[in-house]
Protein backbone atom coordinates (compact mmCIF):
# COMPACT_ATOMS: atom_id res chain seq x y z
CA UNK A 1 37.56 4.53 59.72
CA UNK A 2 40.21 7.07 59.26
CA UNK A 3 40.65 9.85 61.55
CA UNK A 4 36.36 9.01 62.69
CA UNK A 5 36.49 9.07 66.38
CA UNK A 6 35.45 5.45 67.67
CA UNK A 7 32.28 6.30 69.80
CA UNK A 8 30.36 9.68 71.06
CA UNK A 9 29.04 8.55 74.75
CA UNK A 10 27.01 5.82 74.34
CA UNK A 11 27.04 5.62 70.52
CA UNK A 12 29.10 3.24 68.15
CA UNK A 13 30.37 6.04 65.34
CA UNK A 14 30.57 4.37 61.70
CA UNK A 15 31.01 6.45 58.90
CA UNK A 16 30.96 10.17 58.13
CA UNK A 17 27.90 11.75 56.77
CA UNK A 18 29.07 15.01 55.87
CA UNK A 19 31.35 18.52 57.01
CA UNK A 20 29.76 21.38 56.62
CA UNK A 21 31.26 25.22 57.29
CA UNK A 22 29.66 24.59 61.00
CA UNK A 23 30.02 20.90 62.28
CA UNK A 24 30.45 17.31 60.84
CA UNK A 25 27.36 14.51 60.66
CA UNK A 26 28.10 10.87 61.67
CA UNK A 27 25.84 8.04 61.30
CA UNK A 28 26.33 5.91 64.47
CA UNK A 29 24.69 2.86 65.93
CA UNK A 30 22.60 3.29 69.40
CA UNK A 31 23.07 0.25 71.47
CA UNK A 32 20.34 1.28 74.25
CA UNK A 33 17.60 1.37 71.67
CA UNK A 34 19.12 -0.89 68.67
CA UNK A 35 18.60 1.93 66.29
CA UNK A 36 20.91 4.15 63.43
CA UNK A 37 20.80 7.64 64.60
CA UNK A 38 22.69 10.65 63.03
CA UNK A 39 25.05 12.86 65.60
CA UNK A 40 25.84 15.84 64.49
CA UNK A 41 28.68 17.77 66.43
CA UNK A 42 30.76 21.77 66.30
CA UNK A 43 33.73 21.66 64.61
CA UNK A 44 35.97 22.12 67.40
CA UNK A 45 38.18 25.04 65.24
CA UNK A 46 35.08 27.36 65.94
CA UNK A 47 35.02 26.49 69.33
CA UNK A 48 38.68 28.44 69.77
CA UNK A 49 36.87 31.02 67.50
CA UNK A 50 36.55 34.42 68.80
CA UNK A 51 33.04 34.06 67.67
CA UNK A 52 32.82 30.72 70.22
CA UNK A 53 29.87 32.15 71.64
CA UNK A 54 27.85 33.12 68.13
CA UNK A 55 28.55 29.24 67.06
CA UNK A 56 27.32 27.99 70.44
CA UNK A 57 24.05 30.22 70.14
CA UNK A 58 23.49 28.73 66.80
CA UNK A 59 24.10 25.12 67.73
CA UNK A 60 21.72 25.24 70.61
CA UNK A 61 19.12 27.68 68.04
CA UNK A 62 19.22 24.67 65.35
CA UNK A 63 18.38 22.37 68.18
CA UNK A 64 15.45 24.09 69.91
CA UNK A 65 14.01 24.77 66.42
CA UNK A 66 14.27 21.33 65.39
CA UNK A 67 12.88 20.32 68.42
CA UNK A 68 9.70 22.58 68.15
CA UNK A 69 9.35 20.13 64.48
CA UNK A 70 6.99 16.94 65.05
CA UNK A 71 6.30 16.52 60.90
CA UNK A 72 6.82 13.34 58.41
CA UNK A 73 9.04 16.11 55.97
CA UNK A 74 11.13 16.59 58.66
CA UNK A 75 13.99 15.37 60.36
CA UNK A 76 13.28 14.65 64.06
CA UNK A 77 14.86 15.73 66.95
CA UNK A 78 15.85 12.79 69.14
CA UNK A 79 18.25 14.55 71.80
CA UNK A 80 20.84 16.89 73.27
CA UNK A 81 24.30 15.77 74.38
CA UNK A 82 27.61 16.88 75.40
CA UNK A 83 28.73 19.46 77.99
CA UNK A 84 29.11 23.02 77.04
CA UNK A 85 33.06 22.50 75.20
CA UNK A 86 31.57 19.74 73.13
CA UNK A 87 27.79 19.91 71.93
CA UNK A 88 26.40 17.19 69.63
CA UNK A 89 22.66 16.78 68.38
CA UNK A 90 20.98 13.37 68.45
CA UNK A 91 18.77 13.41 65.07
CA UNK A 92 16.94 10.87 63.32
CA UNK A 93 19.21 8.64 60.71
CA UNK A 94 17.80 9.26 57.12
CA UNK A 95 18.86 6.33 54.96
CA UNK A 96 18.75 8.08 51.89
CA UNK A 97 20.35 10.68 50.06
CA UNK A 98 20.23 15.17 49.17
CA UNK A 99 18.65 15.87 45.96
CA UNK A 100 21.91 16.80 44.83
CA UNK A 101 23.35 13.13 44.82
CA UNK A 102 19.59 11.10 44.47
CA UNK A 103 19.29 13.08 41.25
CA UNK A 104 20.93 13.13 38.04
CA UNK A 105 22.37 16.94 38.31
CA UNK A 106 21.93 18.64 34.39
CA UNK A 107 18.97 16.23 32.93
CA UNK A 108 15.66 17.87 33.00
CA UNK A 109 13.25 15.85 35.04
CA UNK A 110 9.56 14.80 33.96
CA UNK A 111 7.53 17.08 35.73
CA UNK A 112 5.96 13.68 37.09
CA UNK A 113 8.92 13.36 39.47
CA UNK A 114 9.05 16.93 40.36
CA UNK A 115 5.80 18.35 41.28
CA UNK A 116 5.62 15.09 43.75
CA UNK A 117 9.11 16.82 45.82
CA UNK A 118 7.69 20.31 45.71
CA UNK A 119 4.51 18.88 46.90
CA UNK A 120 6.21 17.47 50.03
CA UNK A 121 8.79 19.86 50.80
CA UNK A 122 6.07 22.86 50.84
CA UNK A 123 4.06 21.07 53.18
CA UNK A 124 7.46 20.66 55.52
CA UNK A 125 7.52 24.65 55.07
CA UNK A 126 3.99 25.08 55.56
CA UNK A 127 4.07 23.58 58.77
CA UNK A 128 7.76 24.97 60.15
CA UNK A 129 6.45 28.62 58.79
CA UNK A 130 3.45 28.04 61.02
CA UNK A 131 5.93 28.14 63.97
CA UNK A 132 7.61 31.05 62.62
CA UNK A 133 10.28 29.20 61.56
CA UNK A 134 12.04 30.47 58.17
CA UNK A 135 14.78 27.74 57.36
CA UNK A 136 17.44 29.97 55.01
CA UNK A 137 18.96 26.96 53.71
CA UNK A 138 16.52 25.28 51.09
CA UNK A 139 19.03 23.59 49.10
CA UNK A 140 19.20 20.43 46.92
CA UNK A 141 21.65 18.52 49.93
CA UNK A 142 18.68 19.47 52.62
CA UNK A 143 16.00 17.74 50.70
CA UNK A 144 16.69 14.21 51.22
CA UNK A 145 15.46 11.50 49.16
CA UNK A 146 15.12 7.76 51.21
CA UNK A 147 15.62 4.36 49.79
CA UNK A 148 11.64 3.90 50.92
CA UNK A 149 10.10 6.38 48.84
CA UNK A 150 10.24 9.40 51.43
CA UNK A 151 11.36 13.27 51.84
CA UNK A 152 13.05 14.59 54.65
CA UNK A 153 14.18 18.39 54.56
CA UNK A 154 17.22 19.10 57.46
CA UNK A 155 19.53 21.14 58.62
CA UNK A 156 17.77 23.90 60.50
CA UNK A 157 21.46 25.39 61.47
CA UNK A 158 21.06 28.36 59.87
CA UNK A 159 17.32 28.80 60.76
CA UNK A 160 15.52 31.81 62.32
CA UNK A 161 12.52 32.01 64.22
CA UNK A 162 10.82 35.40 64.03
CA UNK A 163 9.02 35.10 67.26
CA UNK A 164 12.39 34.52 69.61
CA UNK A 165 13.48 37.48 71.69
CA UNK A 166 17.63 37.29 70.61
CA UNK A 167 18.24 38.94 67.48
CA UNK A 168 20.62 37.35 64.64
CA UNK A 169 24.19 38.09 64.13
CA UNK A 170 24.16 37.12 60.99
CA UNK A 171 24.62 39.60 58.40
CA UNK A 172 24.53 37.31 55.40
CA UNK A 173 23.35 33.58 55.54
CA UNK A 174 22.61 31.08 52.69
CA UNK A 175 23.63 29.01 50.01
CA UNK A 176 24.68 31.56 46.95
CA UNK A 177 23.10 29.33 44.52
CA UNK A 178 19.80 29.24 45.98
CA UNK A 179 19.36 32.59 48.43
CA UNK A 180 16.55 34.82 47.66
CA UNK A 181 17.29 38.68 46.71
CA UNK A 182 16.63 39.75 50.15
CA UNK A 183 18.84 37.40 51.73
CA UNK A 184 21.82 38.44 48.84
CA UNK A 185 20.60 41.95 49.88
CA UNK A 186 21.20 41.26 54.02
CA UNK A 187 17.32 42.08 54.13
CA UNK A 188 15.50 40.53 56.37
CA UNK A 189 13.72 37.47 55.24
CA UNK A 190 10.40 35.57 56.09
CA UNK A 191 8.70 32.71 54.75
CA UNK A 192 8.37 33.65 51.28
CA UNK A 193 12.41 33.84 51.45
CA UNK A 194 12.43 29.73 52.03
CA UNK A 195 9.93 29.65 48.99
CA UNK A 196 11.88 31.45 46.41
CA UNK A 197 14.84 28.98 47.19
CA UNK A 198 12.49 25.93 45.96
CA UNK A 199 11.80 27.74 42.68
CA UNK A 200 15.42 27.79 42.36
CA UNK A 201 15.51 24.22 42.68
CA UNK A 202 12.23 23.51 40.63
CA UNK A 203 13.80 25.57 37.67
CA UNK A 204 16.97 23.20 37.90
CA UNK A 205 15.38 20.13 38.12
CA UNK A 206 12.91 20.55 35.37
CA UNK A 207 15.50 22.78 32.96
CA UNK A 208 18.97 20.72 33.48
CA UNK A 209 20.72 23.83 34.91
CA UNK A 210 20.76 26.40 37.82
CA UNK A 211 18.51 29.37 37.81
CA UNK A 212 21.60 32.38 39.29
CA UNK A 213 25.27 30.78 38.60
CA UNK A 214 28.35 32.45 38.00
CA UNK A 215 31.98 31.67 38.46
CA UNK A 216 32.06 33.22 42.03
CA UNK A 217 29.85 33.49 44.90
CA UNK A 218 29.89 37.41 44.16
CA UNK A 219 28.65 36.52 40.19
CA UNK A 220 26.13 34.26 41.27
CA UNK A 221 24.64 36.95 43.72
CA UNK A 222 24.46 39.84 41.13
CA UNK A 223 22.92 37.60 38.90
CA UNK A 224 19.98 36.96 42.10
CA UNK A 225 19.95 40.78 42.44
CA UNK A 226 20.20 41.90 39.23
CA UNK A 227 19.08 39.27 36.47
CA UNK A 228 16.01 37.10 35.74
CA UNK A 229 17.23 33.31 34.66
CA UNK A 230 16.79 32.22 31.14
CA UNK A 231 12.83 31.25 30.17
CA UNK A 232 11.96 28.06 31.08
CA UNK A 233 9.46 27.70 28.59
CA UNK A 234 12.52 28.34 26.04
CA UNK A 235 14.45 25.07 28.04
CA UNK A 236 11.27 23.48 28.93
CA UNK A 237 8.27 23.63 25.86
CA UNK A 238 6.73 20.53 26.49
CA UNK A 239 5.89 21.59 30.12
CA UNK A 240 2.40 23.21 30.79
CA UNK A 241 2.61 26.99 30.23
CA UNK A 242 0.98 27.54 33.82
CA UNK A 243 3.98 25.63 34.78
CA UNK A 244 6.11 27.72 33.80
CA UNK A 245 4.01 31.10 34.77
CA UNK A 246 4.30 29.89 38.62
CA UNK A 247 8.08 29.04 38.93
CA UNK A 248 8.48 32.77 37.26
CA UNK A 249 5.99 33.96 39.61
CA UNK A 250 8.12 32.82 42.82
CA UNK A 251 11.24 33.75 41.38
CA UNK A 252 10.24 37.50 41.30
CA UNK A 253 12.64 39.79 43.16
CA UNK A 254 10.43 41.11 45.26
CA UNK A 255 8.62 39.14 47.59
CA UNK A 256 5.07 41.05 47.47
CA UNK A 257 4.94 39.40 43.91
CA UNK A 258 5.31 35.82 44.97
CA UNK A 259 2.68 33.64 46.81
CA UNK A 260 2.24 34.82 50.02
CA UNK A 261 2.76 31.26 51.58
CA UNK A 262 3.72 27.52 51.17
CA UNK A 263 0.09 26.41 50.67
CA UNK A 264 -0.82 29.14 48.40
CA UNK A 265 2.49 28.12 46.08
CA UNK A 266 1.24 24.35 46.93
CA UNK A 267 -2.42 25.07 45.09
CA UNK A 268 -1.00 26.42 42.52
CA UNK A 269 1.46 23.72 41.31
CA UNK A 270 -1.45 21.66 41.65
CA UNK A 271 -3.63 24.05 39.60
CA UNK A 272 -1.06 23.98 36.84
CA UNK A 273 -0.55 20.34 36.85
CA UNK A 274 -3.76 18.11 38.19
CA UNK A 275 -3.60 14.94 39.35
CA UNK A 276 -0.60 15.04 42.19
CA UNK A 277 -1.02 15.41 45.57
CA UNK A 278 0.94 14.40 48.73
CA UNK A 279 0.30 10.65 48.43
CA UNK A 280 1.85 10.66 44.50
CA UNK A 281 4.70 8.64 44.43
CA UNK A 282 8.54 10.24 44.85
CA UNK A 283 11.39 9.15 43.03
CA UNK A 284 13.47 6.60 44.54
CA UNK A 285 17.86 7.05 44.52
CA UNK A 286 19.60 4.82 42.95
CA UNK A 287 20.80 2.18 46.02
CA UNK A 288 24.65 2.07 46.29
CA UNK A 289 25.82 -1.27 45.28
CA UNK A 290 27.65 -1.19 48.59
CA UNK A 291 24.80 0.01 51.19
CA UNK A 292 24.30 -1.43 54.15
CA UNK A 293 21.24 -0.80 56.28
CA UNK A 294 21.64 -3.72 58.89
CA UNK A 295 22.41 -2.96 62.36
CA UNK A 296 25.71 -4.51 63.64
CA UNK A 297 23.49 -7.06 65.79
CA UNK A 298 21.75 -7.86 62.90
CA UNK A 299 24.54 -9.12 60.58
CA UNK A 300 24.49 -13.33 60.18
CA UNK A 301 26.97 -15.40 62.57
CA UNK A 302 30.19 -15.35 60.72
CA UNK A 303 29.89 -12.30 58.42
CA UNK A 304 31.91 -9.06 59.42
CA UNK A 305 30.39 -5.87 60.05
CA UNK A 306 28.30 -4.10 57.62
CA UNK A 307 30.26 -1.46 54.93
CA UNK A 308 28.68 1.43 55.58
CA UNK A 309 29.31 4.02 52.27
CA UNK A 310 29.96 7.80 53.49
CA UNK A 311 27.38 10.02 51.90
CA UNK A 312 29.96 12.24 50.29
CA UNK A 313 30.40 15.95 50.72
CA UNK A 314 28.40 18.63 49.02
CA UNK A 315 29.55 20.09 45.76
CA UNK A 316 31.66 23.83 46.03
CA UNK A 317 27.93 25.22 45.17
CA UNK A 318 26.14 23.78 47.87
CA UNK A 319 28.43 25.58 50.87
CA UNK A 320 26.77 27.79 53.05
CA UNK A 321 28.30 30.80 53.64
CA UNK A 322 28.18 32.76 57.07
CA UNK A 323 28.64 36.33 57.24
CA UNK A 324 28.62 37.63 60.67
CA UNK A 325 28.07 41.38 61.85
CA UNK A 326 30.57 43.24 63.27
CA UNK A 327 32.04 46.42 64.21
CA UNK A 328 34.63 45.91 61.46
CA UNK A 329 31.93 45.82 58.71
CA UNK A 330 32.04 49.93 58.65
CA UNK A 331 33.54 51.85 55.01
CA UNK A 332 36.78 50.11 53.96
CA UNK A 333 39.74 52.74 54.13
CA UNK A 334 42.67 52.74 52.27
CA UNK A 335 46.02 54.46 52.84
CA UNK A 336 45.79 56.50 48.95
CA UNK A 337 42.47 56.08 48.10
CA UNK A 338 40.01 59.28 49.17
CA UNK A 339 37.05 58.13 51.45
CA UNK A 340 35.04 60.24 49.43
CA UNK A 341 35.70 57.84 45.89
CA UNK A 342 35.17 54.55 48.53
CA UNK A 343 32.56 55.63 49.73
CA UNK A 344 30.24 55.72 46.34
CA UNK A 345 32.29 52.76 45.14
CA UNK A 346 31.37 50.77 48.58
CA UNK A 347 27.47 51.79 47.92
CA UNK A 348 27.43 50.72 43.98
CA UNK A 349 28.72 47.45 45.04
CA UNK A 350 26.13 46.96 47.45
CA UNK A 351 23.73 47.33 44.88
CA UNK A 352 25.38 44.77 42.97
CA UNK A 353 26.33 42.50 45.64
CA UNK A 354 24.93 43.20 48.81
CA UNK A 355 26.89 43.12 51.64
CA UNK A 356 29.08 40.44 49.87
CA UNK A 357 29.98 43.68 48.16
CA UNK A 358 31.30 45.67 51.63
CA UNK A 359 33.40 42.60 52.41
CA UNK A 360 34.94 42.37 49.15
CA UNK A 361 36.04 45.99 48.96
CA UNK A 362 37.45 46.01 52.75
CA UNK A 363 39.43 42.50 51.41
CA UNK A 364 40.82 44.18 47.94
CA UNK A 365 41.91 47.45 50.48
CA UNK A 366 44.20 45.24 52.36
CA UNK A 367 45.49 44.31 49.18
CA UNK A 368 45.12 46.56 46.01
CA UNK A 369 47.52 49.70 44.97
CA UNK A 370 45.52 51.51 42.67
CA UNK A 371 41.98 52.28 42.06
CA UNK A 372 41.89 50.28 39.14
CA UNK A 373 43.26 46.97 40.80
CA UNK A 374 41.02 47.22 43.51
CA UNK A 375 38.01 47.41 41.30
CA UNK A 376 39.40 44.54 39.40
CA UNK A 377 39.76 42.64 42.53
CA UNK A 378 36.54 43.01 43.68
CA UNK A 379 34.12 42.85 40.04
CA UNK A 380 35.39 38.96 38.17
CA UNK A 381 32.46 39.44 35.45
CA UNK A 382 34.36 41.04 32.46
CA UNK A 383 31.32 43.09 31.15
CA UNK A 384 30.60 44.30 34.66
CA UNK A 385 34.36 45.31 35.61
CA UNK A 386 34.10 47.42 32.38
CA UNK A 387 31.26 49.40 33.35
CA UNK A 388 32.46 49.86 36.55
CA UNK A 389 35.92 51.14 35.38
CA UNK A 390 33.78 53.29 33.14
CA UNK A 391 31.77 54.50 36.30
CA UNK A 392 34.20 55.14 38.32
CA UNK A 393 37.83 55.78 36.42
CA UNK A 394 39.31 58.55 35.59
CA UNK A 395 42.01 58.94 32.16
CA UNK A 396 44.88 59.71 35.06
CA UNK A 397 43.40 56.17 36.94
CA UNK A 398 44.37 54.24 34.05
CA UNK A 399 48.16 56.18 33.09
CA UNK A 400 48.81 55.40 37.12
CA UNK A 401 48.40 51.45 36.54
CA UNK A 402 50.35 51.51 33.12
CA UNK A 403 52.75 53.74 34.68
CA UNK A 404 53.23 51.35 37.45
CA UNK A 405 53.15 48.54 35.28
CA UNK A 406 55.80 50.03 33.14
CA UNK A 407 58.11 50.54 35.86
CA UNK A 408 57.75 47.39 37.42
CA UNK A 409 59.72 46.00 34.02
CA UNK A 410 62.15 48.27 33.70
CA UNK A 411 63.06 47.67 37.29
CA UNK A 412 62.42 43.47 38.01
CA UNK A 413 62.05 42.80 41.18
CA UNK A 414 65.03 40.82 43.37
CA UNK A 415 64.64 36.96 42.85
CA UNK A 416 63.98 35.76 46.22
CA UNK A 417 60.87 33.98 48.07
CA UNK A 418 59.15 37.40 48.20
CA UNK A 419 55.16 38.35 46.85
CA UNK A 420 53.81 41.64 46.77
CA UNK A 421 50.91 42.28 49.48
CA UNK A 422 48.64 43.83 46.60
CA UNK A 423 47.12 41.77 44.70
CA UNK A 424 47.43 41.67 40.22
CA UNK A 425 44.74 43.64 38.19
CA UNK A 426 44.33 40.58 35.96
CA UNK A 427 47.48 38.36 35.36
CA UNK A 428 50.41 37.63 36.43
CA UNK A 429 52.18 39.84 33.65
CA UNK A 430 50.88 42.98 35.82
CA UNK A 431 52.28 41.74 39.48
CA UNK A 432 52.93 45.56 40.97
CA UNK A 433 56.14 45.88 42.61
CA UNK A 434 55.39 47.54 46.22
CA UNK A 435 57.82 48.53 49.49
CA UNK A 436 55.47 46.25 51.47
CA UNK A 437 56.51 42.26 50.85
CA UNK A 438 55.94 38.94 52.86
CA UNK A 439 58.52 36.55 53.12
CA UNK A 440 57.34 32.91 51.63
CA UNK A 441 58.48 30.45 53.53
CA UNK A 442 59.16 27.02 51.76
CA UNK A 443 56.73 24.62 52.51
CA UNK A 444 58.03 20.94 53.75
CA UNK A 445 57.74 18.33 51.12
CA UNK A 446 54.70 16.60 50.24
CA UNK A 447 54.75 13.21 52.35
CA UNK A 448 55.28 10.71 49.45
CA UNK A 449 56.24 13.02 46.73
CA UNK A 450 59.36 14.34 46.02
CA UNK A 451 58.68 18.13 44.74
CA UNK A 452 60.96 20.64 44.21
CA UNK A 453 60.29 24.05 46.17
CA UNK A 454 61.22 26.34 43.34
CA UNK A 455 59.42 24.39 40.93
CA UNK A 456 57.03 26.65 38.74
CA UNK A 457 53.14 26.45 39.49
CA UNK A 458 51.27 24.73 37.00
CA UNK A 459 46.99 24.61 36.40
CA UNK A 460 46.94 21.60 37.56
CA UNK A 461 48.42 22.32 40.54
CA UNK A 462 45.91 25.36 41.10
CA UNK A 463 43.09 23.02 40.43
CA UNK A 464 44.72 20.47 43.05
CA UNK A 465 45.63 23.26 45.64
CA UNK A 466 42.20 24.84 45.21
CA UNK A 467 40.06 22.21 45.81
CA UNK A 468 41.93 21.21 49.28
CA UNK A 469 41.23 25.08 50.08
CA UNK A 470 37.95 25.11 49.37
CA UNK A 471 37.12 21.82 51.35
CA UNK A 472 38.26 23.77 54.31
CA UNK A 473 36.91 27.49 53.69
CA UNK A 474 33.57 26.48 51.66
CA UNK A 475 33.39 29.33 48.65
CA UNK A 476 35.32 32.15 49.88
CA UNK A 477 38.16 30.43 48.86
CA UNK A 478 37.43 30.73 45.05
CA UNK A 479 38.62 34.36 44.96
CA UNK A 480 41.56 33.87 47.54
CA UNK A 481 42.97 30.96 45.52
CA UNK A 482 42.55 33.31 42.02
CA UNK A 483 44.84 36.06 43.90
CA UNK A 484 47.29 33.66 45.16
CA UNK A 485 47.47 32.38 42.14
CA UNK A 486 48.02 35.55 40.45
CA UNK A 487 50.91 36.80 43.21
CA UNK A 488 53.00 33.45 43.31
CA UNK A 489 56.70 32.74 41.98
CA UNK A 490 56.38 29.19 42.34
CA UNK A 491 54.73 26.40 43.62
CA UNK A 492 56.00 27.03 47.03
CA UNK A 493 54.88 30.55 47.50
CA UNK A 494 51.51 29.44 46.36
CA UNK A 495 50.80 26.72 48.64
CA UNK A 496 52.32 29.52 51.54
CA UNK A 497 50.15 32.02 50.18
CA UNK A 498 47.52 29.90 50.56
CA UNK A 499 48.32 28.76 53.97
CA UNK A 500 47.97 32.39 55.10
CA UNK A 501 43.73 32.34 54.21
CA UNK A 502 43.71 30.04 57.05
CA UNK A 503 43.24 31.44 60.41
CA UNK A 504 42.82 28.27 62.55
CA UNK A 505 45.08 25.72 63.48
CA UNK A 506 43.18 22.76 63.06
CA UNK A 507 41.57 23.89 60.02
CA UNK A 508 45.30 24.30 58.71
CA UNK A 509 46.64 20.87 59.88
CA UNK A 510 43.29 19.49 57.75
CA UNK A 511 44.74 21.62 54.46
CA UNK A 512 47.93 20.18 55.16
CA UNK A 513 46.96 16.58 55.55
CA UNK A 514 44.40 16.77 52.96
CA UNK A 515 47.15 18.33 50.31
CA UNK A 516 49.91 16.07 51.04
CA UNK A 517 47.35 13.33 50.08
CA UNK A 518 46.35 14.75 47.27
CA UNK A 519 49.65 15.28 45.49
CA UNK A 520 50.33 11.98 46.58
CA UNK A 521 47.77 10.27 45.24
CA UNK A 522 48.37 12.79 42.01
């Protein structure tokens, strides 16, 4: 059972579920009732948060909301425990398993198996919108598929209810793969928000690959704003051409242009393709060879207790990402840069990016010399950067950086555990050598393993180190780990840089334990 906690009140705890950037899901065993019920709980390094109240709020939000729910699509509510230091929700236990694992991810799907999920999950939304409920998080990993032939949609943690009288922190909320525009945008949203995100995931299942995906979060959200995905009748030509004409329909930026509810998009996936309706049979996943679904009382005289399989955790692109507003979230300033040249900078990004784009500029501030590296920073698609060093560059802009970068090898820096605050334009060749340094502590030794401190950092060892990070920060980490990367000696000073991204303690004893296990195992 690892580091699983044994029981939560009442409740035998048996495997983990799934972590998510707000809590962890456990599947546990009921006693009282003789029944499998899923408990899903804060993770306690938000409760030391300075935002301890904001999680709270949302904890207790995702449980009224799913409470208000009494549909076959969705999870049910069973109860509330826990004092005030230590919430959990009671939910119902869903023996099955998110699109994203039920499904074969990059194979195109008949469009007999697909129209049957849409079919289901807009009815879910039909009904939750009818309680003014938008959910934010359509995703692959909240549809779940069951071993009996049903759909479930979850996870109402990041949902908003239009009609409730405490407005939402949040400034940015979603999954990047599958937010609408207006949620990329930090618009608000309504029901037709929740309906663009299932086009998303109709255009993967039926063409093998995502609709908006880049390498970073920030890509994938220009691409929402700014692009339309490649033709699915192009991927797709044996599908019906009315097929295709309503997935482009609700994939339109704006949201006047898209059905103006779930039961309008509902008739007209039925219009395109007759003959399914609710009752048409779903696809069934693939049963593990080890699942279990006997209760411990159940198991024969003599037999040991069931092996229960841990549904494992979503894939980097399924993270939700949180982006709360704050005082702090005013026009980045930087000690050399005019306000003037930040301030058109900060509002081109935010066409690009939407407020993504804000908190990427204040981040390359802290860290960038010159104009040109903090563009650089901030813009990761080549053909983009270059239009926005076009935009916004000046001839002097570019002798400054190859000035600086000229200097810094005539005059090497000392050797010595040291890395510059700013972050590289766009390798390591062009580290800038600044007054400002950090010391880099040497990391202890992997557990296990015996690795030299000053050994030199290798792309496997990125991959390794960045995965670990990524399990604990959810997709912000991509860029952090790229500039750590970029500003470390060794090994050593990478894994310390890395360390740094990490602002609470239990979160960091999880990197730690979860690296030295890695390597390990490595």
């Amino acid at each position: 059972m690892g580091d699983l906690p044994a029981y939560e009140g009442r409740f035998h705890i048996e495997s983990l579920l799934g972590r998510g950037a707000m809590g962890v899901v456990y599947k546990a065993w009921d006693p009282a009732i003789n029944r499998y019920v899923a408990i899903k709980k804060v993770n306690q390094s938000l409760l030391e948060d300075q935002e301890r109240a904001a999680y709270l709020a949302r904890f207790r939000n995702e449980a009224r909301l799913c409470g208000l729910c009494d549909h076959p699509n969705i999870v049910t509510l069973h109860d509330v425990a826990g004092g005030e230091d230590d919430p959990c929700i009671i939910l119902q236990y869903v023996d099955g398993l998110g699109l994203n694992k039920a499904l074969p991810r990059g194979e195109k799907l008949p469009v007999s198996e697909v129209i049957p999920i849409a079919l289901q999950v807009l009815a879910a939304l039909d009904y939750a919108h009818g309680l003014g409920i938008v959910h934010r998080d359509v995703k692959p990993a909240n549809i779940i598929l069951t071993y009996q032939g049903r759909l479930k949609i979850t996870d109402f943690g990041v949902s908003y209810r239009a009609v409730m009288s405490e407005p939402d922190q949040a400034l940015l909320i979603g999954t990047p793969n599958y937010m609408s525009p207006e949620q990329c945008s930090g618009r608000p949203v309504d029901a037709r928000s929740d309906l663009f995100s299932l086009g998303s995931i109709l255009y993967e299942l039926l063409s093998g690959q995502k609709a908006f995906e880049g390498r970073e979060y920030t890509d994938t959200v220009f691409r929402i704003l700014n692009t339309d995905p490649e033709s699915l009748g192009t991927l797709r030509p044996d599908i019906p051409e009315a097929l295709v004409r309503t997935i482009e329909r609700i994939l339109a930026k704006n949201p006047d242009e898209r059905f103006s509810d779930a039961a309008e998009f509902a008739f007209a996936l039925r219009r395109a393709v007759p003959g399914f309706d609710l009752t048409s049979p779903l696809p069934v996943p693939h049963l593990p060879q080890q699942h279990a679904s006997q209760s411990p009382a159940e198991q024969p005289a003599g037999q040991s207790a069931p092996v229960v399989v841990s549904v494992p955790q979503d894939e980097e692109d399924d993270r939700t990402i949180i982006v709360m507003a704050d005082e702090e979230m005013g026009l980045p300033v930087h000690p050399s840069i005019s306000q003037d040249w930040l301030a058109e900078v900060d509002a081109y990004l935010q066409e690009l990016y939407g407020p993504l784009g804000r908190m990427e500029l204040r981040r390359a501030c802290e860290e960038a010399v010159t104009k040109k590296e903090l563009l650089a920073a901030v813009v990761q698609d080549s053909v983009v950067r270059e239009q926005v060093f076009t935009r916004f560059l000046t001839i002097d802009d570019a002798a400054e950086v190859d000035e600086e970068t000229h200097g810094a090898q005539k005059h090497p820096e000392p050797v010595a555990e040291a890395v510059p605050v700013a972050s590289p334009v766009t390798s390591a060749s062009k580290e800038k050598k600044v007054e400002n340094v950090a010391t880099i502590p040497t990391p202890p030794p992997v557990e296990g393993k015996e690795e030299p401190a000053s050994r030199s950092l290798t792309d496997a060892d990125i991959a390794a180190v960045g995965t670990v990070l990524t399990d604990v920060l959810g997709p912000v980490a991509q860029p952090l780990i790229r500039r750590a990367s970029l500003r470390a000696r060794d090994f050593a000073g990478f894994v310390s840089l890395c360390e740094t991204f990490i602002h609470h303690q239990g979160d960091l004893e999880r990197f730690r334990r979860a690296l030295a296990a890695s390597f390990r195992l490595s």
